[in-house]
C-alpha atoms as a PDB file:
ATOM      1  CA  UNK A   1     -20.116 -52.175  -9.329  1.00  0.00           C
ATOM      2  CA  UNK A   2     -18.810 -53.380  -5.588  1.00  0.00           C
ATOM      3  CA  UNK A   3     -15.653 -54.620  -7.829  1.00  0.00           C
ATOM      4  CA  UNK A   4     -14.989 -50.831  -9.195  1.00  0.00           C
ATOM      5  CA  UNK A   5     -15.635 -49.098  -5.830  1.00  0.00           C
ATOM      6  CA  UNK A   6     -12.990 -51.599  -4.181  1.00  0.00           C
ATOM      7  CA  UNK A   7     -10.361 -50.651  -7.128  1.00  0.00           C
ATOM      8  CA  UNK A   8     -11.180 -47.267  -6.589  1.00  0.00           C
ATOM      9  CA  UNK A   9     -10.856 -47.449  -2.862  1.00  0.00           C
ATOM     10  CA  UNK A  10      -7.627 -49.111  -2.998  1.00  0.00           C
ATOM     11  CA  UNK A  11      -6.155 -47.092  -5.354  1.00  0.00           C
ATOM     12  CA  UNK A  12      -7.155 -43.913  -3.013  1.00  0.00           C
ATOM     13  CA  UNK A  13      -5.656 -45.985  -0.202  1.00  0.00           C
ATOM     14  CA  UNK A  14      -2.575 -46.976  -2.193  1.00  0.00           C
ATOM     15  CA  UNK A  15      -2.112 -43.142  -2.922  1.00  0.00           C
ATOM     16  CA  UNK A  16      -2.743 -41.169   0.494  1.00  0.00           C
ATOM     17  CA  UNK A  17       0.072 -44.427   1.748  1.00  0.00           C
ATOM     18  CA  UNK A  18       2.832 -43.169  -0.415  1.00  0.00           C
ATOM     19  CA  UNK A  19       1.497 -39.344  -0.027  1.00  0.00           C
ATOM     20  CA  UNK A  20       2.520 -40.074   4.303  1.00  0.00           C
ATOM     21  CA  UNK A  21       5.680 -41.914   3.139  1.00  0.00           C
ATOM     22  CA  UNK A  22       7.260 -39.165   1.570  1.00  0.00           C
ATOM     23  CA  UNK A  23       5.483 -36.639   3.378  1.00  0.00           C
ATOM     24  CA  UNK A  24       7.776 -38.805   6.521  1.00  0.00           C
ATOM     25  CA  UNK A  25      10.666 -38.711   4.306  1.00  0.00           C
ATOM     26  CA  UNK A  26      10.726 -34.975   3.443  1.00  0.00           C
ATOM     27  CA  UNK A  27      10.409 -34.566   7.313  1.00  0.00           C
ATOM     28  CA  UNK A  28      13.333 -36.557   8.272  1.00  0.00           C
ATOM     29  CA  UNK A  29      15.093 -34.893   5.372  1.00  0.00           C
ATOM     30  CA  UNK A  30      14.237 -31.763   7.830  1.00  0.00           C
ATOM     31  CA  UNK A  31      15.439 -32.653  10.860  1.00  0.00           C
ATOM     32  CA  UNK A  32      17.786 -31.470  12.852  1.00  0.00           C
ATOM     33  CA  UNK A  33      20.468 -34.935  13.733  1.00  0.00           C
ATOM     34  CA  UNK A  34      21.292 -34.838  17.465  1.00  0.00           C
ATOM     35  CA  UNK A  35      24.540 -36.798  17.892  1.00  0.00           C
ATOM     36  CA  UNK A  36      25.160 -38.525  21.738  1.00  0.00           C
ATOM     37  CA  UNK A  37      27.402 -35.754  23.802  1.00  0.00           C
ATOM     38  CA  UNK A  38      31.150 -36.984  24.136  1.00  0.00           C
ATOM     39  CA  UNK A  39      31.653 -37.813  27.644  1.00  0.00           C
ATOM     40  CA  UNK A  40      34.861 -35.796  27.658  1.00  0.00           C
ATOM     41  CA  UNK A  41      34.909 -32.215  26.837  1.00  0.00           C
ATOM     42  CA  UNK A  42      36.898 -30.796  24.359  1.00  0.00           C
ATOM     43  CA  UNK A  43      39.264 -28.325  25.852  1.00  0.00           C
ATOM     44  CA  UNK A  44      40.706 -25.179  23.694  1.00  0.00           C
ATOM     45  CA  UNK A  45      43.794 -23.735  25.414  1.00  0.00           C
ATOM     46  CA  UNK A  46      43.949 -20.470  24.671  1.00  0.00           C
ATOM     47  CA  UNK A  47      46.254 -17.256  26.106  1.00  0.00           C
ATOM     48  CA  UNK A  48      44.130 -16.779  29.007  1.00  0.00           C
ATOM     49  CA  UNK A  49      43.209 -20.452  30.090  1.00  0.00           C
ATOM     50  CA  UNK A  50      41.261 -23.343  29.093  1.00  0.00           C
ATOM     51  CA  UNK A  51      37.789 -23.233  27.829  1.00  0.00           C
ATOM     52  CA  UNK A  52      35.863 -26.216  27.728  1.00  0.00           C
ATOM     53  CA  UNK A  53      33.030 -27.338  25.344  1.00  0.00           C
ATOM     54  CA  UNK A  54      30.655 -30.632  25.407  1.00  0.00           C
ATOM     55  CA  UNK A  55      30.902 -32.033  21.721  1.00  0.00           C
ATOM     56  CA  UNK A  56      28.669 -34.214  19.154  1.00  0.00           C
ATOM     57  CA  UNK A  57      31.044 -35.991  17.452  1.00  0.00           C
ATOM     58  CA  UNK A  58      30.536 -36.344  13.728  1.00  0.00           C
ATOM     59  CA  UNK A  59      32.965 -39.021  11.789  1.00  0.00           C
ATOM     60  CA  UNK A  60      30.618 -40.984   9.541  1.00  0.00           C
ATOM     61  CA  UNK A  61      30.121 -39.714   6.078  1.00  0.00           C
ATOM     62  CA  UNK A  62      26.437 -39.431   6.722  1.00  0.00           C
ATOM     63  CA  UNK A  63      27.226 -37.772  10.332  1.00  0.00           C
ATOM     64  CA  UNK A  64      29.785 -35.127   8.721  1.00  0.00           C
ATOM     65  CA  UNK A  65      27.345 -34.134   5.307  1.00  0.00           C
ATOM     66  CA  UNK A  66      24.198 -33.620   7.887  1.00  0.00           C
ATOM     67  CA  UNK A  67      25.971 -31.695  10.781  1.00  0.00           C
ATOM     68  CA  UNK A  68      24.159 -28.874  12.227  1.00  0.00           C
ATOM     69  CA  UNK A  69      21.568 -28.286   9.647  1.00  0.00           C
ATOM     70  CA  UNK A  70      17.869 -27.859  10.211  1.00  0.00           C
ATOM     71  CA  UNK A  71      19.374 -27.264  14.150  1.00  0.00           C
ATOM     72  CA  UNK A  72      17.893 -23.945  15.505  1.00  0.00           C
ATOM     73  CA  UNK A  73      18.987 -23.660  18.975  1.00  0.00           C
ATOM     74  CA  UNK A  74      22.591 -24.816  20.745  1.00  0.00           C
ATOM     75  CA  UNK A  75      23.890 -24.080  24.088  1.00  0.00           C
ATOM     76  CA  UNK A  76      26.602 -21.965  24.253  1.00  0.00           C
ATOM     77  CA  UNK A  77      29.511 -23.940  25.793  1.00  0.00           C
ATOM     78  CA  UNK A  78      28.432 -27.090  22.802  1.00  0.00           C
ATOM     79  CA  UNK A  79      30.005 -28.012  19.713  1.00  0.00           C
ATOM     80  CA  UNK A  80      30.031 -30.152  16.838  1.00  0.00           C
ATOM     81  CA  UNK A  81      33.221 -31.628  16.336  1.00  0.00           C
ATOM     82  CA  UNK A  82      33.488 -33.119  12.534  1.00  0.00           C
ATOM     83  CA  UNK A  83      36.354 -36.213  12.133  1.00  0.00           C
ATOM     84  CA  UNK A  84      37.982 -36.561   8.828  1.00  0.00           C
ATOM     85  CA  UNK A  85      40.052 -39.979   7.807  1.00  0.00           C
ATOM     86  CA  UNK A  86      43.380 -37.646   7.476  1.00  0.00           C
ATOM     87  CA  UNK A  87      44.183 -33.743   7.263  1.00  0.00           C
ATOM     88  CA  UNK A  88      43.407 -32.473   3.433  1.00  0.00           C
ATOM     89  CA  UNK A  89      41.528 -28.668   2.483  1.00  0.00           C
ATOM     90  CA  UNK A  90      38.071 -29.576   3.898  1.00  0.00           C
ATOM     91  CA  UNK A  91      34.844 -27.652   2.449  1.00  0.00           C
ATOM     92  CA  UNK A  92      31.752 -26.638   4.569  1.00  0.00           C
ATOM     93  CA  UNK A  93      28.325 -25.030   3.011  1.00  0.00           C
ATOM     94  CA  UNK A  94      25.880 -23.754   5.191  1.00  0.00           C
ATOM     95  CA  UNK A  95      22.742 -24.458   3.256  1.00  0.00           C
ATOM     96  CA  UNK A  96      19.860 -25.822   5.326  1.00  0.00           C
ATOM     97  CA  UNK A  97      21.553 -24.663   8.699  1.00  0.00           C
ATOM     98  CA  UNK A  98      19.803 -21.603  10.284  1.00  0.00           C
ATOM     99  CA  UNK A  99      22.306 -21.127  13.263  1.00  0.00           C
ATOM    100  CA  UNK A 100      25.672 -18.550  12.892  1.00  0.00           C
ATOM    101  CA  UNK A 101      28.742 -20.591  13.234  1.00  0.00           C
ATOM    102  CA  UNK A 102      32.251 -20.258  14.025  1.00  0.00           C
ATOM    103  CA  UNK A 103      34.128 -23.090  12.084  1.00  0.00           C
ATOM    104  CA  UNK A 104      37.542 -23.552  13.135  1.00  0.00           C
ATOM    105  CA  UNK A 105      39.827 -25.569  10.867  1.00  0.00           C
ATOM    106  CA  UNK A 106      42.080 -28.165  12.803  1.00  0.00           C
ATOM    107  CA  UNK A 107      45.271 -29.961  12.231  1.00  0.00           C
ATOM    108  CA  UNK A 108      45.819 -33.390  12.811  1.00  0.00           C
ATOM    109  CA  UNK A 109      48.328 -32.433  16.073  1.00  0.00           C
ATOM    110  CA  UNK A 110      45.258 -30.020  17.410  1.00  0.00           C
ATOM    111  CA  UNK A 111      46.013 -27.076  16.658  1.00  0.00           C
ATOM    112  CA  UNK A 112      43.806 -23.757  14.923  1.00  0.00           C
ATOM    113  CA  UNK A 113      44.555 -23.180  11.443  1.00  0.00           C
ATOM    114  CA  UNK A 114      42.085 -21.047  10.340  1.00  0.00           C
ATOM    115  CA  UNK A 115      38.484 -19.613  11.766  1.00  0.00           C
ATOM    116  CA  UNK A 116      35.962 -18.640   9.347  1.00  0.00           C
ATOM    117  CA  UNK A 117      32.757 -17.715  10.254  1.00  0.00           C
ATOM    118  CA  UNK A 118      29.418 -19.367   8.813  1.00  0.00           C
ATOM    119  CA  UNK A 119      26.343 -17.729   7.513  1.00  0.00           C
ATOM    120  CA  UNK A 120      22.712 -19.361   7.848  1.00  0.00           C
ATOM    121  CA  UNK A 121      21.678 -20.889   4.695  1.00  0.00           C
ATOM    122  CA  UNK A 122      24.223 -19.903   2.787  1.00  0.00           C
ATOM    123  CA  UNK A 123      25.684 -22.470   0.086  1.00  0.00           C
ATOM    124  CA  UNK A 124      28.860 -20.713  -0.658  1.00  0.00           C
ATOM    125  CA  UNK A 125      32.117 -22.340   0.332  1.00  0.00           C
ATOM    126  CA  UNK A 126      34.044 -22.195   3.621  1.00  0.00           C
ATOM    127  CA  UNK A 127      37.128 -23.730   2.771  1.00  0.00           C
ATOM    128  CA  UNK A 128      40.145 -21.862   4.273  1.00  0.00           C
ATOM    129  CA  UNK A 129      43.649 -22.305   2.337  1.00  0.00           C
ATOM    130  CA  UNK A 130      45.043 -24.699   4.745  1.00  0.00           C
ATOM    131  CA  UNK A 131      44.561 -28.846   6.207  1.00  0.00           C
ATOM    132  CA  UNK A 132      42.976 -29.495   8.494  1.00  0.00           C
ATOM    133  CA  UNK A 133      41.693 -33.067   9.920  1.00  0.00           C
ATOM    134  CA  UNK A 134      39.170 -31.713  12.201  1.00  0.00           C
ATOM    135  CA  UNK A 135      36.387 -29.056  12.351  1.00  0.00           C
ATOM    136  CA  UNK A 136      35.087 -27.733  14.712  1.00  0.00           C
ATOM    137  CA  UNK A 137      31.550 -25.541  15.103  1.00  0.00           C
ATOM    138  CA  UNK A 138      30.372 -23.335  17.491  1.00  0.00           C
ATOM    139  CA  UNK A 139      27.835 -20.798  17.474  1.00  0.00           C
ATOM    140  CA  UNK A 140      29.432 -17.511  16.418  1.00  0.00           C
ATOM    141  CA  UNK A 141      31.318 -15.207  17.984  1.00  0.00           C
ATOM    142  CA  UNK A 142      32.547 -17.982  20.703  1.00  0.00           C
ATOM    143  CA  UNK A 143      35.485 -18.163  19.004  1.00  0.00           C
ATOM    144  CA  UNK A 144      36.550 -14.402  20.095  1.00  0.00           C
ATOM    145  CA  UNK A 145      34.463 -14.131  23.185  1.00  0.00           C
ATOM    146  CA  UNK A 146      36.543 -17.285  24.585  1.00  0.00           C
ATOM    147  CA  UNK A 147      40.072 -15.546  23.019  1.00  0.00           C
ATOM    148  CA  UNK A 148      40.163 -18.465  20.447  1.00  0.00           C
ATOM    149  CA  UNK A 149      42.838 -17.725  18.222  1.00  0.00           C
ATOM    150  CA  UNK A 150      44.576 -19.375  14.974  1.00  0.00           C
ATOM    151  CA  UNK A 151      47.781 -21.151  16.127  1.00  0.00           C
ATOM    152  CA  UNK A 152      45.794 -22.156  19.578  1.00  0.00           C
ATOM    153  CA  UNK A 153      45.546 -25.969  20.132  1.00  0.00           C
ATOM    154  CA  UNK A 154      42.223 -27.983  21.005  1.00  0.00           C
ATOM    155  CA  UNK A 155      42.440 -31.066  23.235  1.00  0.00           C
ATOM    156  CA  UNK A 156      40.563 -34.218  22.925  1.00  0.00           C
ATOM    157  CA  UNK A 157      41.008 -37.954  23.071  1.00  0.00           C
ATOM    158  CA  UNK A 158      39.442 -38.363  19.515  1.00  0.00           C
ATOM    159  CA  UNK A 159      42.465 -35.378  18.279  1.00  0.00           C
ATOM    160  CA  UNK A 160      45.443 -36.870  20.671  1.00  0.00           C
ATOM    161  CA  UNK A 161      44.801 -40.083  18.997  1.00  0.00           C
ATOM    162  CA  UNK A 162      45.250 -38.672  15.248  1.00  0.00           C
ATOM    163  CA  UNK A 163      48.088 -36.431  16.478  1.00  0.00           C
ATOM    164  CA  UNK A 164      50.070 -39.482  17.984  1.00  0.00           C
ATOM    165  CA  UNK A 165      49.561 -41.790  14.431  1.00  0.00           C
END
């Protein structure tokens, strides 16, 4: 009898231990990835003047799939900036992301090929008809409140670097 109360035991132990592992895995799955800020800003030139944003920087595989999802709160002058091995037609999805974005589509020499805007959760496809090597998110409307435009150029070490290969 001690024998099949043991088993018993064990088993229950054995079970509620893999019920908290996943449980932990399911919650990391829905968490929000904070990146370290860039210690230089990225800088959009624009008509009227320079506007300046503090970045994450996202250039792993597993840094550009996660990005800002499962994120409910940025400050207004932060962005994500996503870093892609070389300009092609880059796709974005919004599923599990509950924040409005502006996603600006970058070339390789920095400047603003497209802006599309990004609505929470949804999993249809924001890829604009042009390359682009970088992306950039902010919450949205930034874009127009800052008089971001297409054909503007963005400034940062991590773009003059791709622009000058």
């Amino acid at each position: 009898m001690p024998r099949f109360v043991f088993s018993l035991s064990h088993c229950f132990l054995s079970a509620v231990v893999a019920l908290m592992v996943a449980t932990a895995g399911a919650l990391a799955q829905g968490s929000a990835m904070r990146l370290p800020v860039d210690p230089e800003p990225l800088v959009a030139i624009t008509s009227s003047g320079e506007v300046r944003f503090d970045i994450e920087i996202a250039d792993e595989p597993h840094e550009r799939q996660r990005g800002l999802m499962f994120r409910q709160s940025m400050p207004a002058d932060r962005g994500m900036l996503f870093v892609f091995p070389a300009e092609s037609r880059q796709g974005f999805w919004m599923q599990n992301t509950p924040l409005a974005l502006d996603l600006m589509f970058v070339g390789a020499d920095g400047t603003v090929r497209a802006i599309a805007p990004g609505t929470p959760f949804s999993t249809a496809s924001i890829s604009p008809d042009v390359e682009s090597q970088f992306v950039l998110e902010l919450l949205a409307g930034t874009a127009q409140k800052m008089g971001i435009e297409v054909g503007d150029r963005l400034r940062h070490p991590r773009i003059e670097t791709a622009g000058a290969q």
